[in-house]
N, C-alpha and C. Protein backbone atom coordinates (compact mmCIF):
# COMPACT_ATOMS: atom_id res chain seq x y z
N UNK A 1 -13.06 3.38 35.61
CA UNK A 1 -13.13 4.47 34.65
C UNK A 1 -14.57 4.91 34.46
N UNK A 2 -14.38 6.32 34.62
CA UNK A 2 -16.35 6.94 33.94
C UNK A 2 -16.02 6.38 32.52
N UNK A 3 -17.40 6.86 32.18
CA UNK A 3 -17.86 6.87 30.77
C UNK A 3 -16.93 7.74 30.17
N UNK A 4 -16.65 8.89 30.56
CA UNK A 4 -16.30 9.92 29.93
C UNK A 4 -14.75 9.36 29.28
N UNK A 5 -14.26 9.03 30.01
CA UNK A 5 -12.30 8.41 30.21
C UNK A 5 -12.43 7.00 29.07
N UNK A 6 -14.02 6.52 28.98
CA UNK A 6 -13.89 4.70 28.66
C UNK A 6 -13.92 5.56 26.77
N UNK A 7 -14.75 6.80 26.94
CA UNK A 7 -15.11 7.33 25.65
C UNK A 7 -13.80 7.58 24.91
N UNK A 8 -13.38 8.50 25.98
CA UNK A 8 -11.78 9.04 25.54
C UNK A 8 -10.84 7.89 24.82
N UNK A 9 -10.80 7.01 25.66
CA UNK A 9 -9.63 6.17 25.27
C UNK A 9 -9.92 5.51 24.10
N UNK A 10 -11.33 5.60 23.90
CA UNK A 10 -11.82 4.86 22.56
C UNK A 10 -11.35 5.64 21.31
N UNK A 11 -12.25 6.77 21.83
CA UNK A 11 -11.40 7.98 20.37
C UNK A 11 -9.87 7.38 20.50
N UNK A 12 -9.17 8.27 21.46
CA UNK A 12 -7.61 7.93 21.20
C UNK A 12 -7.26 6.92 20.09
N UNK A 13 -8.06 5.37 20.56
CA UNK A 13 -7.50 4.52 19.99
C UNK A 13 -7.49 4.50 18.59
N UNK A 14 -8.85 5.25 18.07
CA UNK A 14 -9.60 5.06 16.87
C UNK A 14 -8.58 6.46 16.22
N UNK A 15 -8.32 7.42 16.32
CA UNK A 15 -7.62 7.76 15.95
C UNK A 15 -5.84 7.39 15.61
N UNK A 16 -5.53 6.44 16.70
CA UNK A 16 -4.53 6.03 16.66
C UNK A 16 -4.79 5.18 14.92
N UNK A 17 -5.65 4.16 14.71
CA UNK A 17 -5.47 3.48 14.07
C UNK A 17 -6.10 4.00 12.68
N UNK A 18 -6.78 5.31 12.51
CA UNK A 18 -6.78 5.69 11.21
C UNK A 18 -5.46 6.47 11.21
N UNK A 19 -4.93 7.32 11.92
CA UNK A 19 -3.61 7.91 11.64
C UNK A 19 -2.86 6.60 10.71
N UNK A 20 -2.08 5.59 11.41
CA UNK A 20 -1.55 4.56 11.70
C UNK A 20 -2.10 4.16 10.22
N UNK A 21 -3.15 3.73 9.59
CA UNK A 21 -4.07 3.38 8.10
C UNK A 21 -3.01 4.71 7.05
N UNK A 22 -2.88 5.85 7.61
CA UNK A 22 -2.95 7.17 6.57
C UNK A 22 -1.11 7.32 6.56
N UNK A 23 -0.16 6.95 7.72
CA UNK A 23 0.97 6.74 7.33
C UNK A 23 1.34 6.09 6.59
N UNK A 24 0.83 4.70 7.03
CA UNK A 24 1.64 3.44 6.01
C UNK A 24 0.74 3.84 4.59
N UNK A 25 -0.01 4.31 4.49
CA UNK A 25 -0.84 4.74 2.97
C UNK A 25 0.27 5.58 2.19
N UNK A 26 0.62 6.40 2.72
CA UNK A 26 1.26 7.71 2.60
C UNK A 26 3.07 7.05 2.02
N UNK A 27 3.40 6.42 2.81
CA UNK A 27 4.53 5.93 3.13
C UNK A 27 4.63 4.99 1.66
N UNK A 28 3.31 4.20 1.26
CA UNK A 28 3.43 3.11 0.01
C UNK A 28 3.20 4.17 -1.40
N UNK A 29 2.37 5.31 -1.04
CA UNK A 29 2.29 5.61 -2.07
C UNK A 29 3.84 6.20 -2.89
N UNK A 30 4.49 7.01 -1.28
CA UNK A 30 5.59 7.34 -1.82
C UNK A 30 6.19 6.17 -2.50
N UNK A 31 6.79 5.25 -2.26
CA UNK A 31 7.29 4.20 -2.52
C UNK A 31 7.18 3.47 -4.01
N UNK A 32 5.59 3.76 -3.88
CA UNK A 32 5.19 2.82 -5.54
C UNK A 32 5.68 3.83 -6.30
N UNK A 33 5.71 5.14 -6.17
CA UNK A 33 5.54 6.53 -7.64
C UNK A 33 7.51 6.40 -7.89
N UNK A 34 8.43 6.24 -6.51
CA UNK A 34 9.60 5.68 -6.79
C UNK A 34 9.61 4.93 -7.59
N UNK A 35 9.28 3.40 -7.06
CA UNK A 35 9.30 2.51 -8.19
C UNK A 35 8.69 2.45 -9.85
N UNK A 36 7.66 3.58 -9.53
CA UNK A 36 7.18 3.20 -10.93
C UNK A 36 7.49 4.38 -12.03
N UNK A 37 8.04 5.56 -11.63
CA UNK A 37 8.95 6.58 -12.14
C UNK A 37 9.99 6.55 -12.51
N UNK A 38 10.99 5.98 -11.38
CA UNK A 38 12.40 5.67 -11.52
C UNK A 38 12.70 3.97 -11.62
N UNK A 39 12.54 3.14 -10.42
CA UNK A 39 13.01 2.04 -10.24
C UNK A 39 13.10 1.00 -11.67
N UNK A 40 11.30 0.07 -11.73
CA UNK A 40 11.06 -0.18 -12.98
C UNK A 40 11.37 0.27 -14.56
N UNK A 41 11.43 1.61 -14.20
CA UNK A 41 12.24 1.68 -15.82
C UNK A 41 13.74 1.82 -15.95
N UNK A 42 14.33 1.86 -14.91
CA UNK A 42 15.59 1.78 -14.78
C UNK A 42 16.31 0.03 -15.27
N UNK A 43 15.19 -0.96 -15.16
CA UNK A 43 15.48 -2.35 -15.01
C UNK A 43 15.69 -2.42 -16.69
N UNK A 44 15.28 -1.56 -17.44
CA UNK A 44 15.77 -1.73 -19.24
C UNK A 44 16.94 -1.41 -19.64
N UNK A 45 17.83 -0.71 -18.17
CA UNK A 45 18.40 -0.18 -18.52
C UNK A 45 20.30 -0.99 -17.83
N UNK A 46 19.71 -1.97 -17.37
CA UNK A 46 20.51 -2.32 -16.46
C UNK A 46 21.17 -4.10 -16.89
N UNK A 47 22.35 -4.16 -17.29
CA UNK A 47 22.99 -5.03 -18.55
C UNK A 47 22.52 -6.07 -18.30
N UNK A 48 22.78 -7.19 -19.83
CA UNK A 48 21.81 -8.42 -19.08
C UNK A 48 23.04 -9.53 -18.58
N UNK A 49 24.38 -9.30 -18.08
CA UNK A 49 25.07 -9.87 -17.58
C UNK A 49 24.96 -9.72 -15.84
N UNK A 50 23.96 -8.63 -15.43
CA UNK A 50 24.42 -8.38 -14.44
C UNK A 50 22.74 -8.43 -13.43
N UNK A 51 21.94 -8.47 -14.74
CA UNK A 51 20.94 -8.37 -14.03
C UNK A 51 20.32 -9.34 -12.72
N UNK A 52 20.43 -10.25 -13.37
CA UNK A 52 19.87 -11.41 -12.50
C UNK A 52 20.30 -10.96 -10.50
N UNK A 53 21.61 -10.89 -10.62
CA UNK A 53 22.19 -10.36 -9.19
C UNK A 53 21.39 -9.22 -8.73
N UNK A 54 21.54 -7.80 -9.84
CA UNK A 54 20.75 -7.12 -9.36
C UNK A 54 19.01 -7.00 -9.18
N UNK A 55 18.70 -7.75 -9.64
CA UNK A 55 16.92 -7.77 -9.53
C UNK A 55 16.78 -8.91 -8.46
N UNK A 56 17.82 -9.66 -8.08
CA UNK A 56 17.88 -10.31 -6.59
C UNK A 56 18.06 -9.66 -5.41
N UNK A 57 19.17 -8.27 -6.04
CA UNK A 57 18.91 -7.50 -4.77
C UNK A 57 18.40 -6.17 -4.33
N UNK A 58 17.51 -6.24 -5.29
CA UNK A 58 16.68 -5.13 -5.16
C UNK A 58 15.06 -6.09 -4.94
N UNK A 59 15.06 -7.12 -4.92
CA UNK A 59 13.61 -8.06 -4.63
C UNK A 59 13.98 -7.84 -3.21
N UNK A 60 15.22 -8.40 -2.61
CA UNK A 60 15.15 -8.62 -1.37
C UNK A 60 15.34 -7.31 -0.39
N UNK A 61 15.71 -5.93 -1.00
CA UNK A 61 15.85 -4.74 -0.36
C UNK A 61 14.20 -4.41 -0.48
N UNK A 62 13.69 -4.56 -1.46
CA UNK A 62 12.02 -3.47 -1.69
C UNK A 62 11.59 -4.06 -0.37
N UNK A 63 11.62 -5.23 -0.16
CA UNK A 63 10.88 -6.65 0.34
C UNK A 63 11.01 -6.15 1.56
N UNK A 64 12.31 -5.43 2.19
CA UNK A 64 12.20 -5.40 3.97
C UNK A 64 11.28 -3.76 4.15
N UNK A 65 11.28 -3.28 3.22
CA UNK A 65 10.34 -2.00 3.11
C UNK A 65 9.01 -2.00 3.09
N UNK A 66 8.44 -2.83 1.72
CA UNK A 66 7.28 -3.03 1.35
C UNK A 66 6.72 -4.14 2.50
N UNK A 67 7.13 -5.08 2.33
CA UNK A 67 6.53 -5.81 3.63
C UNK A 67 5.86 -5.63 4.52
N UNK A 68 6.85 -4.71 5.57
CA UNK A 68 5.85 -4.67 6.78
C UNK A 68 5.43 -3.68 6.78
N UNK A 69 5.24 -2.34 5.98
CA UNK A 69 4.35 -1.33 5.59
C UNK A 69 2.57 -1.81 4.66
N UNK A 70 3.10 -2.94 3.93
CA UNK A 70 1.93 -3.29 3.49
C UNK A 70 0.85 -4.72 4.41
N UNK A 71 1.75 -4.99 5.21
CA UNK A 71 1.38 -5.46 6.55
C UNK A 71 0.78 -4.84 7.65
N UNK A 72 1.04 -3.72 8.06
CA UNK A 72 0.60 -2.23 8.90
C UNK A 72 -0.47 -1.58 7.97
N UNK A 73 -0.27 -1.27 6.90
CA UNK A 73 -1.60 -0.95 5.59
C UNK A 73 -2.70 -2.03 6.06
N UNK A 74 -2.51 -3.33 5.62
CA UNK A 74 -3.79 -4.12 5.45
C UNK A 74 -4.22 -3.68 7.26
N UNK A 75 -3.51 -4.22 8.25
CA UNK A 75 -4.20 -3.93 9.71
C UNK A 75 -4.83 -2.85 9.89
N UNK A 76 -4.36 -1.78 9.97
CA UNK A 76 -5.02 -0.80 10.25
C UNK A 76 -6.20 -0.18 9.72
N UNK A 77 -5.91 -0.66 8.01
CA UNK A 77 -6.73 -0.53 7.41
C UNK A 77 -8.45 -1.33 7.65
N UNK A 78 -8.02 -2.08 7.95
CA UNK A 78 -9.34 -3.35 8.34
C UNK A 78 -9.77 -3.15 9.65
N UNK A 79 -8.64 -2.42 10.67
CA UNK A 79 -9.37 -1.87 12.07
C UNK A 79 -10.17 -0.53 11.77
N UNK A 80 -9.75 -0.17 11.08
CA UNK A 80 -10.49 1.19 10.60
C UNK A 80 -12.09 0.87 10.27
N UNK A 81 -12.32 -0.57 9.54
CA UNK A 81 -14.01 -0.75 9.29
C UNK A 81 -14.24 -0.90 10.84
N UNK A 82 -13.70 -1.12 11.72
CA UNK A 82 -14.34 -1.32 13.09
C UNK A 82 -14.89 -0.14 13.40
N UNK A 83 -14.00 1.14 13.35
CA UNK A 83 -13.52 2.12 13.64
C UNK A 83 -14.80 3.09 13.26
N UNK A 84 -15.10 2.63 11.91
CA UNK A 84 -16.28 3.49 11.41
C UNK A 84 -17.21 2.64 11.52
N UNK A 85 -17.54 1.39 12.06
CA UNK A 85 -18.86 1.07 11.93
C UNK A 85 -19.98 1.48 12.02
N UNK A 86 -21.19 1.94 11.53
CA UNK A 86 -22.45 2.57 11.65
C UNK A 86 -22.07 4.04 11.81
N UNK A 87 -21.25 4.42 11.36
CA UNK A 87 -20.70 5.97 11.21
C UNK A 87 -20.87 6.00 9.82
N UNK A 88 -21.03 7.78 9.70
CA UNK A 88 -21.54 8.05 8.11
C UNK A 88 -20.72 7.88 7.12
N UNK A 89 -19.37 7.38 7.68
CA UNK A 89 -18.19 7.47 6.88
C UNK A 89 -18.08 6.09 6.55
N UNK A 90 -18.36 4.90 7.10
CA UNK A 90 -18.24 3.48 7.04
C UNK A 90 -18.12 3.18 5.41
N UNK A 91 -18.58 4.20 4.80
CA UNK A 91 -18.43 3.31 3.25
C UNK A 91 -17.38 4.01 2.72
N UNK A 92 -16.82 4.67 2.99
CA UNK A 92 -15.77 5.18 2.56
C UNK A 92 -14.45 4.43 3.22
N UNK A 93 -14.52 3.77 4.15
CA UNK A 93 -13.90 2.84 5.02
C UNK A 93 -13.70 1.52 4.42
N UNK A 94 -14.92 1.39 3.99
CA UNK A 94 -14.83 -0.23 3.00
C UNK A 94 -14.57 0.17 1.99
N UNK A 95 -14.33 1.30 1.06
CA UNK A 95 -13.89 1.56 -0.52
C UNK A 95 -12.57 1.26 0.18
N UNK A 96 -11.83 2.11 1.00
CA UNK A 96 -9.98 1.87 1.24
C UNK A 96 -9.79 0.27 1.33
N UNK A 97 -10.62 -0.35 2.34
CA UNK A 97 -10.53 -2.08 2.67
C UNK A 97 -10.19 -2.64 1.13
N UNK A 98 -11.34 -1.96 0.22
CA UNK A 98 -11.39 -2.58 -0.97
C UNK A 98 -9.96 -2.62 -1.56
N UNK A 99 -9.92 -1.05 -2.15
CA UNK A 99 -8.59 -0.60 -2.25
C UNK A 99 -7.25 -1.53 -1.95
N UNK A 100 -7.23 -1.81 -0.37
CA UNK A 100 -5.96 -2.42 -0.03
C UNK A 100 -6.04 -4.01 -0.59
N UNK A 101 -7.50 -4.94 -0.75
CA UNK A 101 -7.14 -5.75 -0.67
C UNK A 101 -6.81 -5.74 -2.66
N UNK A 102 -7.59 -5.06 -3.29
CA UNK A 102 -7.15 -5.15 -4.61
C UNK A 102 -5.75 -4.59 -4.38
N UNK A 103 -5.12 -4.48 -3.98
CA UNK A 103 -3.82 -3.87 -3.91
C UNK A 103 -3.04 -5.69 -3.85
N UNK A 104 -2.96 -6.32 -2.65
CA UNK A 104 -3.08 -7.49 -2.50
C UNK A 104 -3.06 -8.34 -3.92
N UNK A 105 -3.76 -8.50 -4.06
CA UNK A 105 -4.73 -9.53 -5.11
C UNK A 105 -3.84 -8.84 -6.26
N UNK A 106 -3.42 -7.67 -6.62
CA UNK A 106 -2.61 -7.25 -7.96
C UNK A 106 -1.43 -7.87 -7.66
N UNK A 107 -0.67 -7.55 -6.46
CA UNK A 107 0.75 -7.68 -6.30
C UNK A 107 0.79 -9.16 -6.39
N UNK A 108 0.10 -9.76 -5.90
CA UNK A 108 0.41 -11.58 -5.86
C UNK A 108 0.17 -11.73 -6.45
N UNK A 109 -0.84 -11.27 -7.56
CA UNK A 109 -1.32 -12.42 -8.89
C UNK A 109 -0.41 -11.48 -9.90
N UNK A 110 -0.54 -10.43 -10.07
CA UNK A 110 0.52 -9.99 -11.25
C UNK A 110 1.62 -9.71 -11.02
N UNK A 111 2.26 -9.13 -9.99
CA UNK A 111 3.41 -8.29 -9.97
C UNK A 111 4.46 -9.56 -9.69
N UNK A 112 4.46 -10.22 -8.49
CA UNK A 112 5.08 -11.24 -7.77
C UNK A 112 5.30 -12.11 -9.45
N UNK A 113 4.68 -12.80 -9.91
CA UNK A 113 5.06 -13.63 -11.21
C UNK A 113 5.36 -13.21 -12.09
N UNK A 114 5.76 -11.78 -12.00
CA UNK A 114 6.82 -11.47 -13.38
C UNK A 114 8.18 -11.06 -12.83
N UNK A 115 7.60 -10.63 -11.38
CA UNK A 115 9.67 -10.70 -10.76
C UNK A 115 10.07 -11.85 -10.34
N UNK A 116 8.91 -13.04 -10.47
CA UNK A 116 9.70 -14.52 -10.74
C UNK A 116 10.35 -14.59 -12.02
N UNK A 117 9.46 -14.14 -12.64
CA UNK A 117 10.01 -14.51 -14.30
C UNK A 117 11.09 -13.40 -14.61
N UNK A 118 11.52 -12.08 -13.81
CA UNK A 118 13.11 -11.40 -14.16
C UNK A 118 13.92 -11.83 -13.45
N UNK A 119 13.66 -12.98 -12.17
CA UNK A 119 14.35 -13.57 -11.49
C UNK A 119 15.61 -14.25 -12.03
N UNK A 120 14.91 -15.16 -13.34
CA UNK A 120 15.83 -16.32 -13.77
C UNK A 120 16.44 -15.34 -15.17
N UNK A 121 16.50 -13.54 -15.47
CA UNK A 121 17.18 -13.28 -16.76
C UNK A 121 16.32 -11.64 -17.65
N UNK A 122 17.23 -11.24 -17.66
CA UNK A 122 16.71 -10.16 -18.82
C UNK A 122 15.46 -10.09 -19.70
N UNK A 123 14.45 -9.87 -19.45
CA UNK A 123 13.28 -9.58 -20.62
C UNK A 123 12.35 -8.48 -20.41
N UNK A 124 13.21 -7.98 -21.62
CA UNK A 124 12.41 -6.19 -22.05
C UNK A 124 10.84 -6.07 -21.65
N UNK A 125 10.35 -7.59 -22.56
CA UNK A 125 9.10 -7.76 -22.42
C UNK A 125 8.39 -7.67 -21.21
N UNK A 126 9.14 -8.64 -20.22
CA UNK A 126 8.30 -8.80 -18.80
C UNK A 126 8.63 -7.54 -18.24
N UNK A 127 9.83 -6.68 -18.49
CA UNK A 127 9.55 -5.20 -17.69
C UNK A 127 8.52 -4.46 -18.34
N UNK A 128 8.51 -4.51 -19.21
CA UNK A 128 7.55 -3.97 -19.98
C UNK A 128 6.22 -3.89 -19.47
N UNK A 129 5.57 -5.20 -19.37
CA UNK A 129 4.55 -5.54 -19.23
C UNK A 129 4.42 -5.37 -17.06
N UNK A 130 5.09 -5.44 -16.44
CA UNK A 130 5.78 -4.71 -15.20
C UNK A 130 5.24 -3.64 -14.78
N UNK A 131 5.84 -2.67 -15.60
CA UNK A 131 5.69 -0.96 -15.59
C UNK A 131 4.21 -0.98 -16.44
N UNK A 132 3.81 -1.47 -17.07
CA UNK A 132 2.34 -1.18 -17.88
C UNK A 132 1.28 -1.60 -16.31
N UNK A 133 1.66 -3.03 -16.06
CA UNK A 133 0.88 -3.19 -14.49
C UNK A 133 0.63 -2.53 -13.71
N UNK A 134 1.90 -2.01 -13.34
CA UNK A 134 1.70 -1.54 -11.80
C UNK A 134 1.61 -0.24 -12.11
N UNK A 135 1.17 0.39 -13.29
CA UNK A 135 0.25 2.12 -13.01
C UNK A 135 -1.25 1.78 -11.56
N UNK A 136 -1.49 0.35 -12.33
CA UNK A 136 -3.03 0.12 -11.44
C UNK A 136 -2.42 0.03 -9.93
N UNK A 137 -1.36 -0.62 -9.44
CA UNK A 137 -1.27 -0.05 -8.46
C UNK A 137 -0.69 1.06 -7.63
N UNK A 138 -0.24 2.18 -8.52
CA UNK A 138 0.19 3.21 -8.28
C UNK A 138 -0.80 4.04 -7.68
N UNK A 139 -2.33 3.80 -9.10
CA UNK A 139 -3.55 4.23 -9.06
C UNK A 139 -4.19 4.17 -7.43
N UNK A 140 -4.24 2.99 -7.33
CA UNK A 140 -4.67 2.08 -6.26
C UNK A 140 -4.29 2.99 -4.88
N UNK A 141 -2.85 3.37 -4.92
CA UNK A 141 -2.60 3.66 -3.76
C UNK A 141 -2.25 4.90 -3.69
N UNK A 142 -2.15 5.87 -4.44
CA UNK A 142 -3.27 7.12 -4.53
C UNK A 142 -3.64 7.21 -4.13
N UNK A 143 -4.85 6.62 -4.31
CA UNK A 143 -6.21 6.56 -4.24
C UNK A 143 -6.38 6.45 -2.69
N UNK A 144 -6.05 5.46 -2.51
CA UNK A 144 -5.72 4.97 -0.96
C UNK A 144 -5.47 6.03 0.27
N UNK A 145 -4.45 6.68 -0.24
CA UNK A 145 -3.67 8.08 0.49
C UNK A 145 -4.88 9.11 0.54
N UNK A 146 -5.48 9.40 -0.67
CA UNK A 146 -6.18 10.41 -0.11
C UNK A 146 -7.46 9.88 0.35
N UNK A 147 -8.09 8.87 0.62
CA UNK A 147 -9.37 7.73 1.38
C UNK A 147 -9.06 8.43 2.78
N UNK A 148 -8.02 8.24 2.98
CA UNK A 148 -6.99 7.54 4.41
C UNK A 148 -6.67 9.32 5.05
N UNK A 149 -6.55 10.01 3.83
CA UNK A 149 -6.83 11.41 4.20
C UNK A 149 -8.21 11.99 5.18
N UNK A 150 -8.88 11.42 4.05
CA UNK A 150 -10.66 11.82 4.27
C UNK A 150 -11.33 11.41 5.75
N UNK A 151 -10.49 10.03 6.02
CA UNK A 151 -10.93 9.68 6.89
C UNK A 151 -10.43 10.34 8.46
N UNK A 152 -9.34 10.29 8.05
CA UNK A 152 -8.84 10.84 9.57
C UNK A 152 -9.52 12.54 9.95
N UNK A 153 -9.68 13.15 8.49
CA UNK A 153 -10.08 14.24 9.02
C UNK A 153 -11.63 13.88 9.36
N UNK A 154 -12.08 13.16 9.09
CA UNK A 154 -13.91 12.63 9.34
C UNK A 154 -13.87 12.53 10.60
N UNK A 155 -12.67 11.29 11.53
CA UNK A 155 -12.76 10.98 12.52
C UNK A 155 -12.24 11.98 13.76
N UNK A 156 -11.28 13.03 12.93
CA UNK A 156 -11.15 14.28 14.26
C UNK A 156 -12.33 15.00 14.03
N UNK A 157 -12.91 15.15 13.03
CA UNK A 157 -13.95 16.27 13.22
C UNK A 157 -15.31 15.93 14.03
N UNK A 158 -15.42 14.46 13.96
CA UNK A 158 -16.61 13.91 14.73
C UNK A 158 -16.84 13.68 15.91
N UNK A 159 -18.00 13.60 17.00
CA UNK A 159 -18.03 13.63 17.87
C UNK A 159 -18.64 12.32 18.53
């Protein structure tokens, strides 16, 4: 391969993987403004004879969604600092990194231990406190979507 073809395939790739960063962005944000519009407040609303079943199967439905979208998020996202290294955009690259991993770090330390705790039963409170949480990561991934915006148009426009 020339230079020219070794260049090419590099872009390609690098575009491949901010695109690839700006779907699954795109894809969670839709997802969280679901959950945090409709889903979560729907859980006050849903009897407490019946809940337990249903917040089992709606853990294990979000779960085959969220999963490997927020799995494809963190990757791409973290190939993307490759992607921009020593490019003018690189810090805008590590704000999204940031972004995803506080995304991370919310869902496991807050979110995950209160759908343990609606796991075992009905409490207004823990939805409560649920839906008050996860605005930050609604915020978060927003935020994220339009990063993930910025960037891809950075990386077609550059040479």
């Amino acid at each position: 391969m020339n230079g020219n073809a070794v260049e090419e395939t590099s872009r390609l790739g690098g575009i491949l993987v901010v695109f690839t960063a700006l779907v699954s962005s795109a894809a969670m944000a839709g997802v969280i403004a679901a959950v945090q519009l409709i889903i979560y407040p729907s859980f006050l609303d849903i009897p407490d004879d019946s809940f337990v079943a249903y917040h089992q199967w709606y853990s294990e439905q979000i779960t085959k969604i969220v999963g490997p979208l927020m799995v494809i998020e963190l990757g791409a996202t973290l190939l993307s600092l490759a992607v921009f290294a020593a490019r003018r955009w690189q810090y805008l690259a590590a704000v999204g990194a940031g972004f995803v991993i506080a995304l991370w770090a919310v869902t496991g330390l807050a979110q995950v231990p209160q759908h343990n705790q609606l796991a075992s039963g009905y409490d207004a409170e823990v939805i409560e406190n649920l839906i008050r949480g996860n605005w930050i990561r609604f915020w978060l991934w927003q935020g994220k979507l339009v990063i993930s915006v910025a960037l891809l148009a950075a990386f077609i426009r550059s040479r």
